[in-house]
PDB file of N, CA and C in Angstrom:
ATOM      1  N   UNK A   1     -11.292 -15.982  -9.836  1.00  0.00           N
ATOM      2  CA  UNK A   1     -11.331 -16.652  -8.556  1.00  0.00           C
ATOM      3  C   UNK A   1      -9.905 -16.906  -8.088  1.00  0.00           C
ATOM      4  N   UNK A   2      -9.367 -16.498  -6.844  1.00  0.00           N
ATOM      5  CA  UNK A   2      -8.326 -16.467  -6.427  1.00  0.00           C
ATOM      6  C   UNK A   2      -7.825 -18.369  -6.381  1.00  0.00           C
ATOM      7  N   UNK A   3      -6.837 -18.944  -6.284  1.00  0.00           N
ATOM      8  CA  UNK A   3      -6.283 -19.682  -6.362  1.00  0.00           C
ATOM      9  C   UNK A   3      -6.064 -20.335  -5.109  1.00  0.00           C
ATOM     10  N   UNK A   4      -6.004 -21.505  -4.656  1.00  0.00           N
ATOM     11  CA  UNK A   4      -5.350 -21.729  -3.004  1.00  0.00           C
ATOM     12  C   UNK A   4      -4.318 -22.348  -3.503  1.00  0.00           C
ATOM     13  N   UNK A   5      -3.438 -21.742  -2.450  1.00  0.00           N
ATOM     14  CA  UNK A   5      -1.848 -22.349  -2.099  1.00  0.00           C
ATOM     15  C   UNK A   5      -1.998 -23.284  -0.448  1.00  0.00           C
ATOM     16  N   UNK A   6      -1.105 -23.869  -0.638  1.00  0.00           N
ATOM     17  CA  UNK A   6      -0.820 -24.599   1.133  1.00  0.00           C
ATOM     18  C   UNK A   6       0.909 -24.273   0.933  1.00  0.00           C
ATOM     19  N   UNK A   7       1.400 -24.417   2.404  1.00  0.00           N
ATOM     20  CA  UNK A   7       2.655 -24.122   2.695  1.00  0.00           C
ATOM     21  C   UNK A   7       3.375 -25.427   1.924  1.00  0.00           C
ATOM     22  N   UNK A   8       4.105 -25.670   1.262  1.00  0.00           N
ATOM     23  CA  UNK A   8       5.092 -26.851   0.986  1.00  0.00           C
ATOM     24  C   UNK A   8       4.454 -27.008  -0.750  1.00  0.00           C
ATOM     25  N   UNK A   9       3.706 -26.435  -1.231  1.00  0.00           N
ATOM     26  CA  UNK A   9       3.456 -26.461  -2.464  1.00  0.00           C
ATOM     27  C   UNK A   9       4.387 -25.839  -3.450  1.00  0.00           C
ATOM     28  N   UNK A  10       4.681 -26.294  -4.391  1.00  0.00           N
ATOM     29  CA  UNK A  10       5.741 -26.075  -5.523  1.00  0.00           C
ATOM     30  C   UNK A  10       4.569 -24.852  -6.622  1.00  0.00           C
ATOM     31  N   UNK A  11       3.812 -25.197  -6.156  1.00  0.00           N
ATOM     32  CA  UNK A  11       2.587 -24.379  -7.509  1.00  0.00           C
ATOM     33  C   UNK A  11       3.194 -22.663  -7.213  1.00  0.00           C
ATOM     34  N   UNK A  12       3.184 -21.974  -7.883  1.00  0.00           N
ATOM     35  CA  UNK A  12       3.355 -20.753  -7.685  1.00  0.00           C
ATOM     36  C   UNK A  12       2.204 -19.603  -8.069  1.00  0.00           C
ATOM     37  N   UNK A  13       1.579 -18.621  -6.877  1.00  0.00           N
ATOM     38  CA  UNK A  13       0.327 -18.137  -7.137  1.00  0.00           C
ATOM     39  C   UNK A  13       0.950 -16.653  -7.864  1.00  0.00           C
ATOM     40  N   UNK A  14       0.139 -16.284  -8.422  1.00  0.00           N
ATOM     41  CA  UNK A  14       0.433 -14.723  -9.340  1.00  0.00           C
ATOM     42  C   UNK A  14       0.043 -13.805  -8.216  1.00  0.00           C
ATOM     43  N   UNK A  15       0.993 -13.090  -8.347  1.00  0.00           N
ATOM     44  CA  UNK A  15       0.950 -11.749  -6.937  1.00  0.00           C
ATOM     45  C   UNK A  15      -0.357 -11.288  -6.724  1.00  0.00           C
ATOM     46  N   UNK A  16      -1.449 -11.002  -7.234  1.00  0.00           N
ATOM     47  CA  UNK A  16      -2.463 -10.572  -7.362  1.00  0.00           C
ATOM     48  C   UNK A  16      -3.464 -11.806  -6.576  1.00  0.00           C
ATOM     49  N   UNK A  17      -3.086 -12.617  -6.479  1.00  0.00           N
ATOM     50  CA  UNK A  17      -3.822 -14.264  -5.827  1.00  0.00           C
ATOM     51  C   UNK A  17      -3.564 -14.880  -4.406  1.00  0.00           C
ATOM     52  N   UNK A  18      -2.052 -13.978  -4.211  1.00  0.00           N
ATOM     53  CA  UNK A  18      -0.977 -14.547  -3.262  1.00  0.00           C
ATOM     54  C   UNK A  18      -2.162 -13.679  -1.633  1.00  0.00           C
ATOM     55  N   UNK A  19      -2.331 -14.400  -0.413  1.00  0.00           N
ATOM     56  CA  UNK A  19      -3.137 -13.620   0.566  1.00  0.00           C
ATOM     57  C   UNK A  19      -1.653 -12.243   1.123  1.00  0.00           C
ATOM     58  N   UNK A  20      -1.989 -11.352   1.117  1.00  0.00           N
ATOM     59  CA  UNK A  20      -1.099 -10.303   1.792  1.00  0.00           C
ATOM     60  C   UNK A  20      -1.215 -11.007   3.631  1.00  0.00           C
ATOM     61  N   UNK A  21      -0.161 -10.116   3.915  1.00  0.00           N
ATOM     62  CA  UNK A  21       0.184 -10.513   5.337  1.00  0.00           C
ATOM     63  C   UNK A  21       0.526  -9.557   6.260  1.00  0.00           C
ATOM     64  N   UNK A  22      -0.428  -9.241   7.760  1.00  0.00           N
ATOM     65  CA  UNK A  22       0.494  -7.849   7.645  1.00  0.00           C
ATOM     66  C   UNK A  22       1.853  -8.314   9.446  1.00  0.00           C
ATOM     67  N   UNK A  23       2.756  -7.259   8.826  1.00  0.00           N
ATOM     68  CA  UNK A  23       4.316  -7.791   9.244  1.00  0.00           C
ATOM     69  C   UNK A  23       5.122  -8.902   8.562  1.00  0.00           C
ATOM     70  N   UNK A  24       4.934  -8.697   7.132  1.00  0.00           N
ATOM     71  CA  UNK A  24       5.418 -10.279   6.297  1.00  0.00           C
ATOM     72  C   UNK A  24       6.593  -9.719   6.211  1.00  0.00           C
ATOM     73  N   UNK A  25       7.304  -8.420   6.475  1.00  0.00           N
ATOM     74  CA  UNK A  25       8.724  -7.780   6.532  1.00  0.00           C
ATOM     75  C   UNK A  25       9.393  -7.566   7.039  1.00  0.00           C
ATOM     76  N   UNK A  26      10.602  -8.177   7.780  1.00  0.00           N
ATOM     77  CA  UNK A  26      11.528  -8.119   8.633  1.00  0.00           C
ATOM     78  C   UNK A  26      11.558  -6.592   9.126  1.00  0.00           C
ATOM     79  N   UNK A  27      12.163  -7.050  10.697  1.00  0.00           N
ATOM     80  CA  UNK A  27      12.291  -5.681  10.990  1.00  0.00           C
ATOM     81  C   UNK A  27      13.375  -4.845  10.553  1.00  0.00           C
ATOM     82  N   UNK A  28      13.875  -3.411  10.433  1.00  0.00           N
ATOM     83  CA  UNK A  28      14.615  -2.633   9.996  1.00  0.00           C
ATOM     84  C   UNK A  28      14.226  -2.080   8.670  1.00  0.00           C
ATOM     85  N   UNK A  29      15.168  -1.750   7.605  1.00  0.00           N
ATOM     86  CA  UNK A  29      15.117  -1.095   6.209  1.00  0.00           C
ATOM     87  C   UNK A  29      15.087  -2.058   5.144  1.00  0.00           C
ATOM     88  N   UNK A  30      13.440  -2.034   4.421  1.00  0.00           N
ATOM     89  CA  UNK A  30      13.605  -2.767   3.407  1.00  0.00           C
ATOM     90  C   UNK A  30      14.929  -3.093   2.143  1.00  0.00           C
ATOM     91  N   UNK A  31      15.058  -4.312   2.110  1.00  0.00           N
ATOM     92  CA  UNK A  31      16.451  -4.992   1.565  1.00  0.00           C
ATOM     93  C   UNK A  31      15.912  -5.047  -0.280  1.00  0.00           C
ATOM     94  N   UNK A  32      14.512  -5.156  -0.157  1.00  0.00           N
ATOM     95  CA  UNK A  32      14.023  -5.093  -2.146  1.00  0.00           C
ATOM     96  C   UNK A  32      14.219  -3.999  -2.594  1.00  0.00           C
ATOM     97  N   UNK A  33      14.385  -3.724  -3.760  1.00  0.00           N
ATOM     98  CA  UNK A  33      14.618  -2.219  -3.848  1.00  0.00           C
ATOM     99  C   UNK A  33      13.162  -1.865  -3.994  1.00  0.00           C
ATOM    100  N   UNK A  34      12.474  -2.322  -4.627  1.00  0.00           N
ATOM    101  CA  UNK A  34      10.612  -1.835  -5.081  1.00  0.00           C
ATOM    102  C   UNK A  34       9.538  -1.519  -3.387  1.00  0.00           C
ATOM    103  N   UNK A  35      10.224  -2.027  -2.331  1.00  0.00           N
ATOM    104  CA  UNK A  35       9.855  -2.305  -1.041  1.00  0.00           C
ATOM    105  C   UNK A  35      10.483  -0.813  -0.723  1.00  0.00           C
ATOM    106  N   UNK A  36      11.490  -1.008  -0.514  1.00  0.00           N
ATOM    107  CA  UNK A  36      12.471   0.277   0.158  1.00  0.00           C
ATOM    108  C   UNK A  36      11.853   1.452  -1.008  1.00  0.00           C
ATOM    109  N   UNK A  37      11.697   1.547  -2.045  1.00  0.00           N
ATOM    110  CA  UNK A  37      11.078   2.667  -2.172  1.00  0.00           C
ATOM    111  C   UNK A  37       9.938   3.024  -1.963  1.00  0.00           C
ATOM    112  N   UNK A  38       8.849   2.482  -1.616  1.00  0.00           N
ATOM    113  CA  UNK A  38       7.641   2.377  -0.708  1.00  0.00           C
ATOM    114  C   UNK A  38       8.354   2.997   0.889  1.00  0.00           C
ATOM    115  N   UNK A  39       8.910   2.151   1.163  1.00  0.00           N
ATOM    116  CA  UNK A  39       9.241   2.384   2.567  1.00  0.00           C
ATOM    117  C   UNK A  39       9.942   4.566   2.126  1.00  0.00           C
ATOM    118  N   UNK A  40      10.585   4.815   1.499  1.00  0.00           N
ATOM    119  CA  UNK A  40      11.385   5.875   1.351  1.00  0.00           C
ATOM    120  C   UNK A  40      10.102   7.134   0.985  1.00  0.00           C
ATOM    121  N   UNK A  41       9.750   6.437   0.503  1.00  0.00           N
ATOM    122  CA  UNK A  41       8.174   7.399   0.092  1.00  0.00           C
ATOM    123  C   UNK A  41       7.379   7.946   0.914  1.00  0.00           C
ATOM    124  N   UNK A  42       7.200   6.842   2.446  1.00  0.00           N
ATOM    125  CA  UNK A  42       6.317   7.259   3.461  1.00  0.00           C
ATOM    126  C   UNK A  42       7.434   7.773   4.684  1.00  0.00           C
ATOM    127  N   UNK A  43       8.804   7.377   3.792  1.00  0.00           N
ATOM    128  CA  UNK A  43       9.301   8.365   4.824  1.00  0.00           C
ATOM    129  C   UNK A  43       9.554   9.906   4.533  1.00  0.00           C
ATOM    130  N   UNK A  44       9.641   9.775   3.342  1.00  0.00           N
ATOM    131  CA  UNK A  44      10.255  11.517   3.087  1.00  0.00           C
ATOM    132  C   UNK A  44       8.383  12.208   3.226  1.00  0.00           C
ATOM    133  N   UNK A  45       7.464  11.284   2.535  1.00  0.00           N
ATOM    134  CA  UNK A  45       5.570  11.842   2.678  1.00  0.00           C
ATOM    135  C   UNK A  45       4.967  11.738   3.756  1.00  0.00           C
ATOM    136  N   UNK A  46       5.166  10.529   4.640  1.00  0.00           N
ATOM    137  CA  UNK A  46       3.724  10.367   5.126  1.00  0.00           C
ATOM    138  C   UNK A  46       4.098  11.369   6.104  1.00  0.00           C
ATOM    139  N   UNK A  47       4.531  12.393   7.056  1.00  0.00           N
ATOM    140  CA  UNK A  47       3.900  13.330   7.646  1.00  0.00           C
ATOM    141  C   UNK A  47       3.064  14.544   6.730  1.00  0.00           C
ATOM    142  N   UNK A  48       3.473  14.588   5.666  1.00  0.00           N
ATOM    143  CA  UNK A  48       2.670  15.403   4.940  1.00  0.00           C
ATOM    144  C   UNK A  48       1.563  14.877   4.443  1.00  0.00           C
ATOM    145  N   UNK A  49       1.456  13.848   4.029  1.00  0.00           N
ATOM    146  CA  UNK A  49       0.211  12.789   4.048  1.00  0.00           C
ATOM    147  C   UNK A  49      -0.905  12.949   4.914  1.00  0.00           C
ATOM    148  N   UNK A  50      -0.539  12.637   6.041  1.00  0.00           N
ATOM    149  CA  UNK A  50      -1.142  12.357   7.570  1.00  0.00           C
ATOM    150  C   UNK A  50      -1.955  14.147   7.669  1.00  0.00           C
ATOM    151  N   UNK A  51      -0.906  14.890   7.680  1.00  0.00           N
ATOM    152  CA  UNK A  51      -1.275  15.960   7.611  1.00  0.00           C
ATOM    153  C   UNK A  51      -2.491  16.945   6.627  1.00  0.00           C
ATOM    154  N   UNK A  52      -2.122  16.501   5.443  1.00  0.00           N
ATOM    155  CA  UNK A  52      -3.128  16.474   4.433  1.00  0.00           C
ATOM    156  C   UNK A  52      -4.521  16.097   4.672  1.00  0.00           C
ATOM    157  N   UNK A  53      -4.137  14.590   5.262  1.00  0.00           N
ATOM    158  CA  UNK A  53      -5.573  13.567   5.578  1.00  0.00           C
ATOM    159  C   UNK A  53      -6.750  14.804   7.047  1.00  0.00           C
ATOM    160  N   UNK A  54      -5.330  15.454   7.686  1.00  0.00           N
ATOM    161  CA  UNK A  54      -6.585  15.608   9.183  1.00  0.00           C
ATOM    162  C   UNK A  54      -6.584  16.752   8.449  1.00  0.00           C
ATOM    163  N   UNK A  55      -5.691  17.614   7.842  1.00  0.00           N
ATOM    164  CA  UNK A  55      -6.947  19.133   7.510  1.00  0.00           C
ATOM    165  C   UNK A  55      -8.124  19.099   6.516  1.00  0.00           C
ATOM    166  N   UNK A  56      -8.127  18.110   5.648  1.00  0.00           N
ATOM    167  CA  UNK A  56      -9.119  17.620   5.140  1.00  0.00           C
ATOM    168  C   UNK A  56     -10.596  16.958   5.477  1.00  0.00           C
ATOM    169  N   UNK A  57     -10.004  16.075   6.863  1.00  0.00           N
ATOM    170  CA  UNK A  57     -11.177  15.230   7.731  1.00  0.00           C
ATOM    171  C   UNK A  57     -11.164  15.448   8.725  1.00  0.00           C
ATOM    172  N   UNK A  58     -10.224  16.053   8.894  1.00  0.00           N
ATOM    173  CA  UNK A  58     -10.142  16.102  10.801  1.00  0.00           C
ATOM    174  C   UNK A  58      -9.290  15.031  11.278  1.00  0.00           C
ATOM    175  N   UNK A  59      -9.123  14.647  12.687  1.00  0.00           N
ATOM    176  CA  UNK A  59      -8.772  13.847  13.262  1.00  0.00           C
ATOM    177  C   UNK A  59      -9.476  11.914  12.797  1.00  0.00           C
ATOM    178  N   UNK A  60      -8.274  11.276  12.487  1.00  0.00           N
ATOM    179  CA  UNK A  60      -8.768  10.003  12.463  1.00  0.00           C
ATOM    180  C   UNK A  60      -8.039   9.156  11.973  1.00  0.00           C
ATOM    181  N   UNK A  61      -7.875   8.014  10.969  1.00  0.00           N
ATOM    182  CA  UNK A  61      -7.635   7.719  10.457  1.00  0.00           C
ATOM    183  C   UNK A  61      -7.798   6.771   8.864  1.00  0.00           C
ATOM    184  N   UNK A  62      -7.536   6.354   8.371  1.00  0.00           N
ATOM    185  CA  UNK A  62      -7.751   5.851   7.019  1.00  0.00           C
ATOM    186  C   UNK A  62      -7.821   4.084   6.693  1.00  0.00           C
ATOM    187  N   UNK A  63      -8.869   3.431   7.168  1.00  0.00           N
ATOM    188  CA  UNK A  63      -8.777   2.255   7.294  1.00  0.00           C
ATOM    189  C   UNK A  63      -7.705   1.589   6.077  1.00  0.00           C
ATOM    190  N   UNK A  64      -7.355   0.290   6.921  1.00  0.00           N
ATOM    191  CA  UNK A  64      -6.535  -0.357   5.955  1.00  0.00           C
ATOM    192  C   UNK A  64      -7.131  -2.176   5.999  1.00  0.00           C
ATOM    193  N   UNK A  65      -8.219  -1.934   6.179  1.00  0.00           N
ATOM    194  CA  UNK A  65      -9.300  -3.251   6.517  1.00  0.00           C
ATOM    195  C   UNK A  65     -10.281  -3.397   4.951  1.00  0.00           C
ATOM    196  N   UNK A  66     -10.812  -1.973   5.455  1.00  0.00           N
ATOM    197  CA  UNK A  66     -12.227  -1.078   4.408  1.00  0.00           C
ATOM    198  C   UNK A  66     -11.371  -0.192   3.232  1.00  0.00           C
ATOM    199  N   UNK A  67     -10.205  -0.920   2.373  1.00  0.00           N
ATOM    200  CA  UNK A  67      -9.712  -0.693   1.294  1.00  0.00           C
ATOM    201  C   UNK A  67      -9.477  -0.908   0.016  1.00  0.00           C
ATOM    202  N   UNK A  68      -9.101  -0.557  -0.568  1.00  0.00           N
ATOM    203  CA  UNK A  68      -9.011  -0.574  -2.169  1.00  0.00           C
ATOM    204  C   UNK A  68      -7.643  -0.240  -2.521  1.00  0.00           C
ATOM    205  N   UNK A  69      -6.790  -1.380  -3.558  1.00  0.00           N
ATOM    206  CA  UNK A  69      -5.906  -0.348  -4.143  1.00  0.00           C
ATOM    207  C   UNK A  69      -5.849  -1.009  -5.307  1.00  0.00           C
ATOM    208  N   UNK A  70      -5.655   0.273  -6.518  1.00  0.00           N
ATOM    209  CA  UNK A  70      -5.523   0.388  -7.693  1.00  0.00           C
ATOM    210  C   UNK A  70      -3.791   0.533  -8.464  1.00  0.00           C
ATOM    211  N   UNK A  71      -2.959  -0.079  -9.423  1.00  0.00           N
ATOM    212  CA  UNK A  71      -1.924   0.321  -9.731  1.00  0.00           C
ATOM    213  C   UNK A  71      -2.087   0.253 -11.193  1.00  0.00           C
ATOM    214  N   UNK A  72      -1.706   1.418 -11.966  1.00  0.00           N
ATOM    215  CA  UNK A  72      -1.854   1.673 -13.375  1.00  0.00           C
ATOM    216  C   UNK A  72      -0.559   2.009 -13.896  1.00  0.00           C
ATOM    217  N   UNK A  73      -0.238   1.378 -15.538  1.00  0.00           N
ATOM    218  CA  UNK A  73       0.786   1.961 -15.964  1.00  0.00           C
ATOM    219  C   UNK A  73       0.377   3.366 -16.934  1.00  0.00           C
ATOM    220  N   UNK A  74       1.142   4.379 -16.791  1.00  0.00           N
ATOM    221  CA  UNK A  74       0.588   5.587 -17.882  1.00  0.00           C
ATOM    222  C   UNK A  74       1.807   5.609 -18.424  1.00  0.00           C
ATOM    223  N   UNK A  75       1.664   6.157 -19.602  1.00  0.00           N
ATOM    224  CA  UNK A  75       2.929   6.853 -20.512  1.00  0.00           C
ATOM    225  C   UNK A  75       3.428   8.110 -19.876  1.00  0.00           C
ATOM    226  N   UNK A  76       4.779   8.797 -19.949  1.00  0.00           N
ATOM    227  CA  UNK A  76       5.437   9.406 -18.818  1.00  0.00           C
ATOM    228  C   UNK A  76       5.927  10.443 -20.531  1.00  0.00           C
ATOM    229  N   UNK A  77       4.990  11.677 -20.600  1.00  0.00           N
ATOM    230  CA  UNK A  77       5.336  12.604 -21.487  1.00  0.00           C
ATOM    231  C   UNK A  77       6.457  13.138 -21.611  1.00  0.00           C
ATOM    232  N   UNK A  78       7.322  12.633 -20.557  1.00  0.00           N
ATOM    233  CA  UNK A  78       9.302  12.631 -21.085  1.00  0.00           C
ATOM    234  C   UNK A  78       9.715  11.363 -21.601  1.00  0.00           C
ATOM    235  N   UNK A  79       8.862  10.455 -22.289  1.00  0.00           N
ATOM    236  CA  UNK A  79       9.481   8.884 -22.215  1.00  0.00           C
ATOM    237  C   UNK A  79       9.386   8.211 -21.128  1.00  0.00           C
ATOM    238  N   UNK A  80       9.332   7.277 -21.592  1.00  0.00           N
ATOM    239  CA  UNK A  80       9.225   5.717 -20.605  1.00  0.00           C
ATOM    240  C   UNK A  80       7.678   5.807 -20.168  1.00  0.00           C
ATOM    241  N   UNK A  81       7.320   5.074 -19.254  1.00  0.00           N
ATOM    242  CA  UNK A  81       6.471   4.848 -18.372  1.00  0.00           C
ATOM    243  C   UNK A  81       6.167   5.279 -16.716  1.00  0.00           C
ATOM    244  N   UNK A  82       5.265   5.425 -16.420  1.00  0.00           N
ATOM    245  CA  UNK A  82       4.862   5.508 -15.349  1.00  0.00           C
ATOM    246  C   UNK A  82       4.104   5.254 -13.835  1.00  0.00           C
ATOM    247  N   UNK A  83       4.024   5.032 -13.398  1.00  0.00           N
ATOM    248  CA  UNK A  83       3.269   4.106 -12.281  1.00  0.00           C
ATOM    249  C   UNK A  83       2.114   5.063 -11.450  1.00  0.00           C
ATOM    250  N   UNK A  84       1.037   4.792 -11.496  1.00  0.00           N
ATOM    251  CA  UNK A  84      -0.009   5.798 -10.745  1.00  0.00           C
ATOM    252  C   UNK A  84      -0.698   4.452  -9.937  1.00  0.00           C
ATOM    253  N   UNK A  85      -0.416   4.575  -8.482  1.00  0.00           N
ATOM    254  CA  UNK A  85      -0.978   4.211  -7.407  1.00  0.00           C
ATOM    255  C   UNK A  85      -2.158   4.639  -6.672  1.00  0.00           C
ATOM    256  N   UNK A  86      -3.270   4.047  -6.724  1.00  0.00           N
ATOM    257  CA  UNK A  86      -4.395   4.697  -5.754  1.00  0.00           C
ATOM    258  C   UNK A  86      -4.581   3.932  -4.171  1.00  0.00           C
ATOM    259  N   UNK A  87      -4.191   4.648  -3.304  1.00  0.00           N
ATOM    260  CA  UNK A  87      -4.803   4.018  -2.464  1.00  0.00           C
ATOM    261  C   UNK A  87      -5.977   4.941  -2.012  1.00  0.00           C
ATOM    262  N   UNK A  88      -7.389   3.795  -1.606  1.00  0.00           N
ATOM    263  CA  UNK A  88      -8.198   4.037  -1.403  1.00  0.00           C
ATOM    264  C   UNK A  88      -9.225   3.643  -0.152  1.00  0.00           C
ATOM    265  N   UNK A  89      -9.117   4.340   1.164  1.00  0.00           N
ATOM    266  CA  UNK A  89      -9.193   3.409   2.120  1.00  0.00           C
ATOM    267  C   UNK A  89     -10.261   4.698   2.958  1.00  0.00           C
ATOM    268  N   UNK A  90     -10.943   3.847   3.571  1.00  0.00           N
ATOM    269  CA  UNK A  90     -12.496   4.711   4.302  1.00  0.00           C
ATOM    270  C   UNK A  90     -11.985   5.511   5.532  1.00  0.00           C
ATOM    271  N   UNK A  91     -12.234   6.471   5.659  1.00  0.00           N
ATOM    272  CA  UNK A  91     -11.700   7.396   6.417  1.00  0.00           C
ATOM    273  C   UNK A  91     -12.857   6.912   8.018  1.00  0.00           C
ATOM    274  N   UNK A  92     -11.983   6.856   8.831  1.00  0.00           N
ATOM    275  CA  UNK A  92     -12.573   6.502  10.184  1.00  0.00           C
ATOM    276  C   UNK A  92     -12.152   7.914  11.186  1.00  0.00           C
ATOM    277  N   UNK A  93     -13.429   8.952  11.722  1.00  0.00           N
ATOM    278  CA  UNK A  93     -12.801   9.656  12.527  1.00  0.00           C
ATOM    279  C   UNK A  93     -12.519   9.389  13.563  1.00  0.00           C
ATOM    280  N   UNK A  94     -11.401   9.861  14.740  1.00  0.00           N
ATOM    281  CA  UNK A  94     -11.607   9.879  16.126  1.00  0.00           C
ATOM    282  C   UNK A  94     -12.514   9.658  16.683  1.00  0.00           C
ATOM    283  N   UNK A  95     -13.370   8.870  17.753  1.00  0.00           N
ATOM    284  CA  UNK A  95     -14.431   9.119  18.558  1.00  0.00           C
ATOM    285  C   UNK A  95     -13.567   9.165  19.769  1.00  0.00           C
ATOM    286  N   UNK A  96     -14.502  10.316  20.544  1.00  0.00           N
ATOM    287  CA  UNK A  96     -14.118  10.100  21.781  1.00  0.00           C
ATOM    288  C   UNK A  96     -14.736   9.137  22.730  1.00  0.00           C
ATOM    289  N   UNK A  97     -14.144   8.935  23.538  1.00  0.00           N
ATOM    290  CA  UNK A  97     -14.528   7.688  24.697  1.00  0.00           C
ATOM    291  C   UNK A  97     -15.445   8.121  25.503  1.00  0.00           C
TER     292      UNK A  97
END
């Protein structure tokens, strides 16, 4: 069961508890580094992404309401670790008007 916070509380919620926000990020180039590589990711991918998504479905887009996301650590068969991200979000087509 998620946790409640109020503004001026000292309690600190675990990221997983905390409500997301959307525009909680200043405008310009993310300043975190874990942020900015998100941000660097959908810049060098998401036209190939996007692209991927409509020859696959067609025209539309990928809710971010009606979603899911998953983050896993795997072992990285050169050493260290690895990060596998799912996002999982309901594909909404175009309607026309």
């Amino acid at each position: 069961m998620p946790q409640r916070w109020t503004p001026g509380s000292t309690d600190r919620l675990t990221p997983v508890a905390a409500v997301p926000t959307r525009g909680s990020l200043g405008g310009g180039i993310p300043t975190d580094p874990t942020i900015y590589r998100f941000h660097e990711m959908l810049q060098v991918y998401g036209t190939t992404l996007k692209a991927l998504v409509h020859e696959e479905f067609g025209d539309g887009i990928i809710s971010a309401i009606n979603f899911r996301l998953d983050v896993k650590k795997v072992a990285d068969p050169e050493g260290g670790e690895r990060a596998v991200i799912t996002l999982d979000g309901k594909y909404l087509p175009t309607k026309p008007f």
